[in-house]
C-alpha atoms as a PDB file:
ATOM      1  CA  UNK A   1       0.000   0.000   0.000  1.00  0.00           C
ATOM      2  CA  UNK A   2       3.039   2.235   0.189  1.00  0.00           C
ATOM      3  CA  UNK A   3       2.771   3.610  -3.215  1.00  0.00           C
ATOM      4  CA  UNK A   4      -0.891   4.396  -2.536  1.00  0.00           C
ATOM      5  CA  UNK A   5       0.662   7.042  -0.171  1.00  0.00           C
ATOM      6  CA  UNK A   6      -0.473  10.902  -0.866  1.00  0.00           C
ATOM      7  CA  UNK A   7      -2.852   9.927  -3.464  1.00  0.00           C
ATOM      8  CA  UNK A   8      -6.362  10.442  -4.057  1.00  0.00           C
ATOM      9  CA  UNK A   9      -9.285   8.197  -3.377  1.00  0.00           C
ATOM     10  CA  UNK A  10     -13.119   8.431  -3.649  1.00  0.00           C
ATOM     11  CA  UNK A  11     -15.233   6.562  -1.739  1.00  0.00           C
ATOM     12  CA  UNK A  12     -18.957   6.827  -2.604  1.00  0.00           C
ATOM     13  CA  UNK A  13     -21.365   6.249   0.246  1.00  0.00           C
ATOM     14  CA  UNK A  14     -18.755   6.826   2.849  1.00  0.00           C
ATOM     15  CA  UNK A  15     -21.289   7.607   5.828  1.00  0.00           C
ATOM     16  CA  UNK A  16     -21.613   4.247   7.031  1.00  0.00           C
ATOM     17  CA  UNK A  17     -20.949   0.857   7.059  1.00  0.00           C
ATOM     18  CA  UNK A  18     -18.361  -0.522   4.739  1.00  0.00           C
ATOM     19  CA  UNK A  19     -17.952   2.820   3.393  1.00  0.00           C
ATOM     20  CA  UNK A  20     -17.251   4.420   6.144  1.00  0.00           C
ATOM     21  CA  UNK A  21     -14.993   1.638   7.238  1.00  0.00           C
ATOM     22  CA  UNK A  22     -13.108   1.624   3.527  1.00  0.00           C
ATOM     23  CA  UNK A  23     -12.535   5.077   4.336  1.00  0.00           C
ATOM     24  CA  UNK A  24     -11.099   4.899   7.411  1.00  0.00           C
ATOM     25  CA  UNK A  25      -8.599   2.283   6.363  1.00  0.00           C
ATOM     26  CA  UNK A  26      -7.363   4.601   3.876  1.00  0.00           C
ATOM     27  CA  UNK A  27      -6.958   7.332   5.742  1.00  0.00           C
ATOM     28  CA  UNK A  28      -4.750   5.400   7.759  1.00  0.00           C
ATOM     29  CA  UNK A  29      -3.008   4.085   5.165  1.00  0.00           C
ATOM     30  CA  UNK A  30      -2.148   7.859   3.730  1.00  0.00           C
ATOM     31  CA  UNK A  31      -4.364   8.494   1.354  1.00  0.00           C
ATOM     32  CA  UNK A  32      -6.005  11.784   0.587  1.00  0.00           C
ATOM     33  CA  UNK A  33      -9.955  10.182   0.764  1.00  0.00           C
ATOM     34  CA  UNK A  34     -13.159  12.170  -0.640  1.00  0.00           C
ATOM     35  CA  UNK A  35     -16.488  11.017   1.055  1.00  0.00           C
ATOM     36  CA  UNK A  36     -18.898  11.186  -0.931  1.00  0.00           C
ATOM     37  CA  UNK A  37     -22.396  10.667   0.784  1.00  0.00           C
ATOM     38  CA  UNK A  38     -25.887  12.794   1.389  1.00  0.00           C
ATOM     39  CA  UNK A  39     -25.593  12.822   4.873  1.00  0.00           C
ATOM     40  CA  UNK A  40     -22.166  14.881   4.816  1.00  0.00           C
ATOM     41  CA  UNK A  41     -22.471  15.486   8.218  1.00  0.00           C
ATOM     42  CA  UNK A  42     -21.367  11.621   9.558  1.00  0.00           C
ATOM     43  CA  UNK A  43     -18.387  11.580   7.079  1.00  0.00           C
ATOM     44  CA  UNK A  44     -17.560  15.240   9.232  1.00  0.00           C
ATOM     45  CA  UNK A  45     -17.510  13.076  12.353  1.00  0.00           C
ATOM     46  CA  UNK A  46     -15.411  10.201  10.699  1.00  0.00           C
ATOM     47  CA  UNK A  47     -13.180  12.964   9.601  1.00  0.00           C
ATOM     48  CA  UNK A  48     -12.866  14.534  12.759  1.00  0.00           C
ATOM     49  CA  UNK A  49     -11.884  11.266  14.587  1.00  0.00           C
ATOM     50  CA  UNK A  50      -9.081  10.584  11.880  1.00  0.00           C
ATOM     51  CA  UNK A  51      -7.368  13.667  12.542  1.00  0.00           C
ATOM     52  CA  UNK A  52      -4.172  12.249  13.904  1.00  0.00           C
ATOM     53  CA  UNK A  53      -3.738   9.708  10.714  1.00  0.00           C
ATOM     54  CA  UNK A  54      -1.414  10.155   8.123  1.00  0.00           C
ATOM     55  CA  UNK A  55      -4.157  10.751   5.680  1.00  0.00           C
ATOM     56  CA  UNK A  56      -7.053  13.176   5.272  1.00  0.00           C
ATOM     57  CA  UNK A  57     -10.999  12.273   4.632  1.00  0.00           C
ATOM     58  CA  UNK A  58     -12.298  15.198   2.848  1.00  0.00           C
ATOM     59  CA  UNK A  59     -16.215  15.160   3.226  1.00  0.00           C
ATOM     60  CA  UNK A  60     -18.372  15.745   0.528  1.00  0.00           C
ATOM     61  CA  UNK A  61     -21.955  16.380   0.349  1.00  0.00           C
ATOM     62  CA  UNK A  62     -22.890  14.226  -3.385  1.00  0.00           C
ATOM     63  CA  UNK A  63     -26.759  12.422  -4.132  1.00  0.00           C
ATOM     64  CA  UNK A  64     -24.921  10.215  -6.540  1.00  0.00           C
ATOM     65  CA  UNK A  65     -28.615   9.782  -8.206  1.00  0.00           C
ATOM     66  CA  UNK A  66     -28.084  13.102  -9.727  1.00  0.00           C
ATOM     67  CA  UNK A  67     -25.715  13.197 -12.500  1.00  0.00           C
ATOM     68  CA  UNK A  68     -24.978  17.067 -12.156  1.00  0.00           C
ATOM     69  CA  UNK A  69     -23.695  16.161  -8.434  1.00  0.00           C
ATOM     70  CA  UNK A  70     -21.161  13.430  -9.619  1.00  0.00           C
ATOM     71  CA  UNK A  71     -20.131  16.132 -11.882  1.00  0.00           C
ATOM     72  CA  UNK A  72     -19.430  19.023  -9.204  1.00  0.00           C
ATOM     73  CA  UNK A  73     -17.696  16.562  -6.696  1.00  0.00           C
ATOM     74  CA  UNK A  74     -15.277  15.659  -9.818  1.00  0.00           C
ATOM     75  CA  UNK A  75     -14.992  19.212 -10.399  1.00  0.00           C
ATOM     76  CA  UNK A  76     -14.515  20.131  -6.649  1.00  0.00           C
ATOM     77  CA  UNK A  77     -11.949  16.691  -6.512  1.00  0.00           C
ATOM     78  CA  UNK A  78      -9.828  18.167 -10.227  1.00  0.00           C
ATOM     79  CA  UNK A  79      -9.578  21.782  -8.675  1.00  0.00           C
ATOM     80  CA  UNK A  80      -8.666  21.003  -4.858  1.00  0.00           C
ATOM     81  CA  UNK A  81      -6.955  17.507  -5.231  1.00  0.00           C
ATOM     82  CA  UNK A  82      -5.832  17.285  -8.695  1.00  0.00           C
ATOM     83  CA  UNK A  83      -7.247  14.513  -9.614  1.00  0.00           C
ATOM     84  CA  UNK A  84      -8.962  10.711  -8.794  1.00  0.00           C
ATOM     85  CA  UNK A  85      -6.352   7.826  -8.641  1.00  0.00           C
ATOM     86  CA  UNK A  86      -8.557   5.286  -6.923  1.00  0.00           C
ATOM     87  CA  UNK A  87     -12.697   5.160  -7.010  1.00  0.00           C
ATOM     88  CA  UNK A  88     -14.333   3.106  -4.751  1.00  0.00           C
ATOM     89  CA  UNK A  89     -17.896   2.586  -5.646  1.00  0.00           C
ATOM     90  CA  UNK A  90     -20.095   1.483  -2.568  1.00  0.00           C
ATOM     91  CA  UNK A  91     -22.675   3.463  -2.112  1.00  0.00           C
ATOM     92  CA  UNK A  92     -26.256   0.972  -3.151  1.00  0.00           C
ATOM     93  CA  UNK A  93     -29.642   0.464  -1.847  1.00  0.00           C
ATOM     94  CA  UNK A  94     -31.222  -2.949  -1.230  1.00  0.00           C
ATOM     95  CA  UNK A  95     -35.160  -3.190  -0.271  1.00  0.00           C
ATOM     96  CA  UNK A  96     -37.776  -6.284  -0.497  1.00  0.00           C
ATOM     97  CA  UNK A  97     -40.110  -5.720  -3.311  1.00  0.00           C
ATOM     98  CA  UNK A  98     -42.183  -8.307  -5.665  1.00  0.00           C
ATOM     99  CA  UNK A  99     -41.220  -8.736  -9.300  1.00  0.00           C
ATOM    100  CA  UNK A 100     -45.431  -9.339  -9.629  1.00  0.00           C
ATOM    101  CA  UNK A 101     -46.084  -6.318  -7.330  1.00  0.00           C
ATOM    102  CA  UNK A 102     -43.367  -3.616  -7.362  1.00  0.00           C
ATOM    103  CA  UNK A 103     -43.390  -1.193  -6.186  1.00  0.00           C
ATOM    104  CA  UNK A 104     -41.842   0.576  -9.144  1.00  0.00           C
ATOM    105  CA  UNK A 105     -40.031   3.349  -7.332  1.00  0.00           C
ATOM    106  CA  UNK A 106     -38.145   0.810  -5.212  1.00  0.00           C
ATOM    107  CA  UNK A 107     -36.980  -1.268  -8.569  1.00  0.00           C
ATOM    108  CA  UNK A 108     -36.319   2.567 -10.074  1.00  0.00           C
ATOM    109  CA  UNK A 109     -34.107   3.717  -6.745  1.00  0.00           C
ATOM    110  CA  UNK A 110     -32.146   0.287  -6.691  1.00  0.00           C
ATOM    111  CA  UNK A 111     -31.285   0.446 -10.451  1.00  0.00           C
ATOM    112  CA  UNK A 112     -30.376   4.209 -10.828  1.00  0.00           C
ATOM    113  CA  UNK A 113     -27.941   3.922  -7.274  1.00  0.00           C
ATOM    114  CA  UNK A 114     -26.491   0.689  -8.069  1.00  0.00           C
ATOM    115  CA  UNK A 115     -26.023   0.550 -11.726  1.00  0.00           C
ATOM    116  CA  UNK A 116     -26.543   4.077 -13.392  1.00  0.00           C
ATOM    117  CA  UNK A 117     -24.965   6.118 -10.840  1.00  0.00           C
ATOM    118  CA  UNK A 118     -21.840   3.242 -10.520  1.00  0.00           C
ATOM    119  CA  UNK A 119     -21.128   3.748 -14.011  1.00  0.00           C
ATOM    120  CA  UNK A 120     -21.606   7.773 -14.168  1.00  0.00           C
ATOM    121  CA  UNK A 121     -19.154   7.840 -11.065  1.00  0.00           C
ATOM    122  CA  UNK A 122     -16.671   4.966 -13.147  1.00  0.00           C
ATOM    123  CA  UNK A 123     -16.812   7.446 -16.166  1.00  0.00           C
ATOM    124  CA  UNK A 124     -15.870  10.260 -14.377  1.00  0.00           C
ATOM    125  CA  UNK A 125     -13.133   8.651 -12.447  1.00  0.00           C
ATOM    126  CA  UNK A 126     -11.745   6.907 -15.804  1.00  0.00           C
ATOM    127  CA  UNK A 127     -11.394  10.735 -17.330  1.00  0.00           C
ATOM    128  CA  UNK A 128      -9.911  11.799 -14.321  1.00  0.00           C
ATOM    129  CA  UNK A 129      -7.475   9.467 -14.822  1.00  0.00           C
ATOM    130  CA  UNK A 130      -6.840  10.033 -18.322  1.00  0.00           C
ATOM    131  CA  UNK A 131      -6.741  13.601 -18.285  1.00  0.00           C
ATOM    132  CA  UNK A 132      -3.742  13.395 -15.979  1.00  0.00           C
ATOM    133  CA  UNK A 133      -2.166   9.803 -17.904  1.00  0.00           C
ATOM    134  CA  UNK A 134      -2.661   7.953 -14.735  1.00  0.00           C
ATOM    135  CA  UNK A 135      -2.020   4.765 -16.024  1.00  0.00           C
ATOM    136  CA  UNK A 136      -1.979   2.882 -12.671  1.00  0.00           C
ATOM    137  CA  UNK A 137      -5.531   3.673 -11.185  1.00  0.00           C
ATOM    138  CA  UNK A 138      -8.022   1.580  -9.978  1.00  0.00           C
ATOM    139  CA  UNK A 139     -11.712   1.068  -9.934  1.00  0.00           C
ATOM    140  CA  UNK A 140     -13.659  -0.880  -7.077  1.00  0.00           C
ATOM    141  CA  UNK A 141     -17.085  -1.800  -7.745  1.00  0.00           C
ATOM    142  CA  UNK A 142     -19.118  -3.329  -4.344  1.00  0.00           C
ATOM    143  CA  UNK A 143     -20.418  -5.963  -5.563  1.00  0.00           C
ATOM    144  CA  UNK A 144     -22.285  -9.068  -3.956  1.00  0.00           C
ATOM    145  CA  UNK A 145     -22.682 -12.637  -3.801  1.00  0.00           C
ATOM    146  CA  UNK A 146     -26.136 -12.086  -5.358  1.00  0.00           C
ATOM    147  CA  UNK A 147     -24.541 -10.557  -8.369  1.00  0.00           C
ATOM    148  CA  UNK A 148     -23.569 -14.063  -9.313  1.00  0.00           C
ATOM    149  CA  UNK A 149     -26.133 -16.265  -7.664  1.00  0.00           C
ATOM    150  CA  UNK A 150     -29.799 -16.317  -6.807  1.00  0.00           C
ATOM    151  CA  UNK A 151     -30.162 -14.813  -3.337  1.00  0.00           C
ATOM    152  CA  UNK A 152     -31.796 -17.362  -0.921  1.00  0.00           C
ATOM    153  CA  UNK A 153     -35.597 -17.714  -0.587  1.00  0.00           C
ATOM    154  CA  UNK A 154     -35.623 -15.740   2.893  1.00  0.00           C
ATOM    155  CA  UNK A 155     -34.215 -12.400   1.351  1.00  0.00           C
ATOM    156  CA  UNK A 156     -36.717 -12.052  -1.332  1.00  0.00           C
ATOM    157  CA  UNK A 157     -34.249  -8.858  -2.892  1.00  0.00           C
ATOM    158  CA  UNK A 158     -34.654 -10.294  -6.715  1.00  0.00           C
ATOM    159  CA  UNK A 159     -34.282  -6.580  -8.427  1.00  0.00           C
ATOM    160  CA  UNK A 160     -31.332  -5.901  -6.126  1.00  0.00           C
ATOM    161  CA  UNK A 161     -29.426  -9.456  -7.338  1.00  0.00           C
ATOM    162  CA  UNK A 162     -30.496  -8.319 -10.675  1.00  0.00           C
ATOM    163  CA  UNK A 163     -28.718  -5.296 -10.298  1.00  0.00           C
ATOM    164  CA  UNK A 164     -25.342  -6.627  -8.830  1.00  0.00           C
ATOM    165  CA  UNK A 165     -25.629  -9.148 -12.080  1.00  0.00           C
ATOM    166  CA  UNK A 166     -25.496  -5.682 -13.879  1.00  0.00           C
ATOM    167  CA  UNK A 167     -22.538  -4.662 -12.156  1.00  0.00           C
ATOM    168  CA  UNK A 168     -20.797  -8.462 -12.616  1.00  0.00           C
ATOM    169  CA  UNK A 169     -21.245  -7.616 -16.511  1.00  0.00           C
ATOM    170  CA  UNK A 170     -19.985  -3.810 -16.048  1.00  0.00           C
ATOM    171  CA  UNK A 171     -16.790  -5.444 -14.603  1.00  0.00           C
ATOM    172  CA  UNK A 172     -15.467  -7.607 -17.205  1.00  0.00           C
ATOM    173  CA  UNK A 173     -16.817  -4.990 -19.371  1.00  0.00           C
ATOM    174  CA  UNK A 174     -14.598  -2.155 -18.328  1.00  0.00           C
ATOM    175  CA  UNK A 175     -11.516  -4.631 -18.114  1.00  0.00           C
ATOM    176  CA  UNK A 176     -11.884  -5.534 -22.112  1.00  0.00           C
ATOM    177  CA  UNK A 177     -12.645  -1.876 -23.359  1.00  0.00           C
ATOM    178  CA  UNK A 178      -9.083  -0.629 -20.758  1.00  0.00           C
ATOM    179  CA  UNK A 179      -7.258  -3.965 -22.220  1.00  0.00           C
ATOM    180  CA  UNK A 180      -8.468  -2.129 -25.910  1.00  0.00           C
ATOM    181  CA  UNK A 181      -6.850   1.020 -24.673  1.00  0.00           C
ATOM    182  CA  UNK A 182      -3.658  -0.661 -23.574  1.00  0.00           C
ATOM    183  CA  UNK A 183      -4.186   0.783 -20.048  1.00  0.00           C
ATOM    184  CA  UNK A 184      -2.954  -0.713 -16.959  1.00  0.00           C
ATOM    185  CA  UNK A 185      -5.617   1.044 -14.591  1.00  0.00           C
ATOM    186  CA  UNK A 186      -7.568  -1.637 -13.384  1.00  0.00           C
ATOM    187  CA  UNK A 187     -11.048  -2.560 -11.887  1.00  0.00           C
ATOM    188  CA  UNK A 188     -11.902  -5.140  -9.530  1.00  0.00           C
ATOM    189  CA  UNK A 189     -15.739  -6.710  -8.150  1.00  0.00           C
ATOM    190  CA  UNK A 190     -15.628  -7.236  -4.421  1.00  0.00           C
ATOM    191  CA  UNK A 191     -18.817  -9.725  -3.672  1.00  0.00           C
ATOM    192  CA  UNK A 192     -19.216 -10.062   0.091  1.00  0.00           C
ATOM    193  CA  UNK A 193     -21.972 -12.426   1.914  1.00  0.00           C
ATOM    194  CA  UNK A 194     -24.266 -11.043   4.569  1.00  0.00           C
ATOM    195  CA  UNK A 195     -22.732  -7.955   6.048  1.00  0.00           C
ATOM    196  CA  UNK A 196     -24.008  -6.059   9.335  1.00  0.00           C
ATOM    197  CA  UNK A 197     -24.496  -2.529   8.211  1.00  0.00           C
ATOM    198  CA  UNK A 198     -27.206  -0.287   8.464  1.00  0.00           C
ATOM    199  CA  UNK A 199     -27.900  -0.842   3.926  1.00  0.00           C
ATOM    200  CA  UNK A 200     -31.080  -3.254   4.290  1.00  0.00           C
ATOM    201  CA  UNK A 201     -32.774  -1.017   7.253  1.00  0.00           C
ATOM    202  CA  UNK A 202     -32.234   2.284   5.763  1.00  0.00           C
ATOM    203  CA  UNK A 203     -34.125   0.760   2.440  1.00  0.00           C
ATOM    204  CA  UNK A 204     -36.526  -0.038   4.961  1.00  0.00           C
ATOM    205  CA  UNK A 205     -35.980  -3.785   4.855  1.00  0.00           C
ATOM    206  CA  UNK A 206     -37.878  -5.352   7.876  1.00  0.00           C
ATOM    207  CA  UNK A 207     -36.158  -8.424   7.488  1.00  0.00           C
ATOM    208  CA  UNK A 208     -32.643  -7.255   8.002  1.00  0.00           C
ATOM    209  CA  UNK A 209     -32.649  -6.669  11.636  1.00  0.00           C
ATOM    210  CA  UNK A 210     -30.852  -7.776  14.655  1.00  0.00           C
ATOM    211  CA  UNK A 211     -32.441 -11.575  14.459  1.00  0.00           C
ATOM    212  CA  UNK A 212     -30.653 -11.907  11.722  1.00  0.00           C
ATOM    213  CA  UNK A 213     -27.395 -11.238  12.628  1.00  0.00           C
ATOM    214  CA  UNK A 214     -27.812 -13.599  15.445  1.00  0.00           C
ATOM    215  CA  UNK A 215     -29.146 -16.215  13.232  1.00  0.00           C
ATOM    216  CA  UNK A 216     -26.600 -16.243  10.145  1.00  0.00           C
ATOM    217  CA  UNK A 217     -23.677 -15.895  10.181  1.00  0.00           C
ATOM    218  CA  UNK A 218     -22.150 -12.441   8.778  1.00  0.00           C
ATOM    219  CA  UNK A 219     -19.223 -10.343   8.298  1.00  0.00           C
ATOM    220  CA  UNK A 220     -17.945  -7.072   9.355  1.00  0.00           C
ATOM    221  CA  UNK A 221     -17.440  -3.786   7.581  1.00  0.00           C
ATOM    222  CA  UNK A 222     -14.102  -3.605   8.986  1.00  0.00           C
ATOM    223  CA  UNK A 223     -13.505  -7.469   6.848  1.00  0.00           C
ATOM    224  CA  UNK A 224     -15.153  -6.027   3.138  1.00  0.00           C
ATOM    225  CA  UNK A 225     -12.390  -2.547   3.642  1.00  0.00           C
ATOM    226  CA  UNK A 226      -9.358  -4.947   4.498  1.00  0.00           C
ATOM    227  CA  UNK A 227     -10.204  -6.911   1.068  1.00  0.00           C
ATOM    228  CA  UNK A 228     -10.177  -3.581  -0.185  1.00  0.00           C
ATOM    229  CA  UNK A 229      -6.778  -3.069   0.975  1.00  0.00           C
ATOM    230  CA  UNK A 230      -5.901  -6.797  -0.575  1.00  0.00           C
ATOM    231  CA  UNK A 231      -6.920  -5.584  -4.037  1.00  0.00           C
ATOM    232  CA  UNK A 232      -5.328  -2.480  -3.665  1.00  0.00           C
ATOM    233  CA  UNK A 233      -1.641  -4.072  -2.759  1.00  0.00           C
ATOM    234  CA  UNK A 234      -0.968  -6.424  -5.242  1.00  0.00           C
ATOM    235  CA  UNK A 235       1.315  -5.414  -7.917  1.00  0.00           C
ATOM    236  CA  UNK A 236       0.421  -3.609 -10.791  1.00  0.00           C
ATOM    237  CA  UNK A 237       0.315  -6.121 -13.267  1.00  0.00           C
ATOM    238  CA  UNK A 238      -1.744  -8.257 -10.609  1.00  0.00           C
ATOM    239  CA  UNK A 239      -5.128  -8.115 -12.109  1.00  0.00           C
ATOM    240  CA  UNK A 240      -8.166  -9.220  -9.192  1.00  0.00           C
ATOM    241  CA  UNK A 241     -10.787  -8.943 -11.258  1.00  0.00           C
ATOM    242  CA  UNK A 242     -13.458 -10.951  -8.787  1.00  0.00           C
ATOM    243  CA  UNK A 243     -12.889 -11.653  -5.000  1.00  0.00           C
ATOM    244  CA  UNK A 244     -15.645 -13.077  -3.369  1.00  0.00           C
ATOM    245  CA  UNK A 245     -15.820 -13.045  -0.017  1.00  0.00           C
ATOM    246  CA  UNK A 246     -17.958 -15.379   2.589  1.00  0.00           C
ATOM    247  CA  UNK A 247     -18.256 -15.230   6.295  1.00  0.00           C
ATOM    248  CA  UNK A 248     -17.264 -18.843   7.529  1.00  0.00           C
ATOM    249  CA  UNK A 249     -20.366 -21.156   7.985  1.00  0.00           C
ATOM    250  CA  UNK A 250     -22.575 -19.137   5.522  1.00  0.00           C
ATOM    251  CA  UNK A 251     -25.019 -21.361   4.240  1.00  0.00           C
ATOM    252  CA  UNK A 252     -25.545 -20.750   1.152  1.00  0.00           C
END
């Protein structure tokens, strides 16, 4: 992680949960991290606490919905920071809904956060990059287990699987158009099983609550940012394009 040292990461959803805890590990790590998150005001706290690290978290206030928002954070990123060398995309929703039922908005919210706004915020990292002939960056997409599998009966969250398919596909799709380009920036999936964050509850998911946790077995935000970390150190012409990532006794 050395060479990541004084450069520039964004992590999207960086309020809470994994994001948060991504964050934090690269702040301590030295990296210069933007926040990106709607409620600015817990990535102010995280910031705050990290004072003392060899790093900086610089909070940013971004709906990543909203293309013109991606846009100004970039802008805000190119004119105070120089430039993105790492993006991180985390942020996502995840909510129960029927494939027979809807409701609509909730398949419309999970598609524009975790596939749409993913790629606007890829885009804009990639001609950050570019722009600057950063040839070593790297894109992280959060990914999940259900973005190669059917999620289990119990966590009827079809739309959001078929979303994390999506972002499977926009993997290996970004690798072969940068292999086109001869670059060397690469971009890894990071699939993790259950994980106890706050995602499920916030969508309003009455399933996801403590019972759970104490049922089946689950990882840590802390676990998802040191795989993070992984990816990050391996040599540059180490390519991890999929690491999937299971908390031990998972079931399925």
């Amino acid at each position: 992680m050395e060479r990541w040292s004084g450069r520039v990461a964004v992590v999207t959803g960086a309020s809470a949960g994994i994001g948060a805890a991504i964050a934090q590990e690269l702040v301590k790590k030295g990296l210069k991290v933007v926040g990106l998150a709607r409620r600015v005001d817990r990535v102010e706290e995280l910031s705050a606490a990290l004072s003392s690290e060899s790093g900086k978290l610089f909070p940013l206030k971004c709906d990543i919905i909203r293309e013109t928002d991606i846009k100004d954070a970039f802008k805000w990123i190119k004119s105070n920071l120089g430039g993105v060398d790492i993006l991180v995309n985390n942020a996502g929703v995840a909510s129960e809904n029927s494939l027979m039922r809807g409701p609509v908005d909730s398949w419309r919210s999970i598609l524009e956060l975790n596939v749409l706004a993913l790629s606007v915020c890829t885009k804009e990292a990639i001609q950050s990059m570019q722009e600057r002939s950063v040839n070593d960056g790297h894109i992280i997409h959060m990914n999940s287990v259900s973005g190669h599998t059917m999620p289990p009966t119990i966590f009827p969250i079809y739309m959001y699987a078929a979303s994390k398919n999506a972002v499977t596909i926009l993997t290996e799709g970004l690798r072969r158009e940068l292999v086109e380009q001869n670059s060397n920036i690469r971009v890894t999936s990071i699939s993790p099983g259950l994980v106890k964050t706050e995602i499920l509850d916030v969508s309003r998911n009455a399933i996801c609550s403590e019972s759970v946790y104490r049922n089946y077995a689950h990882l840590e935000a802390k676990d998802v940012a040191e795989a993070v970390l992984y990816v990050l150190g391996t040599p540059p012409h180490v390519q991890v394009h999929e690491l999937i990532i299971k908390p031990s006794g998972e079931i399925s």
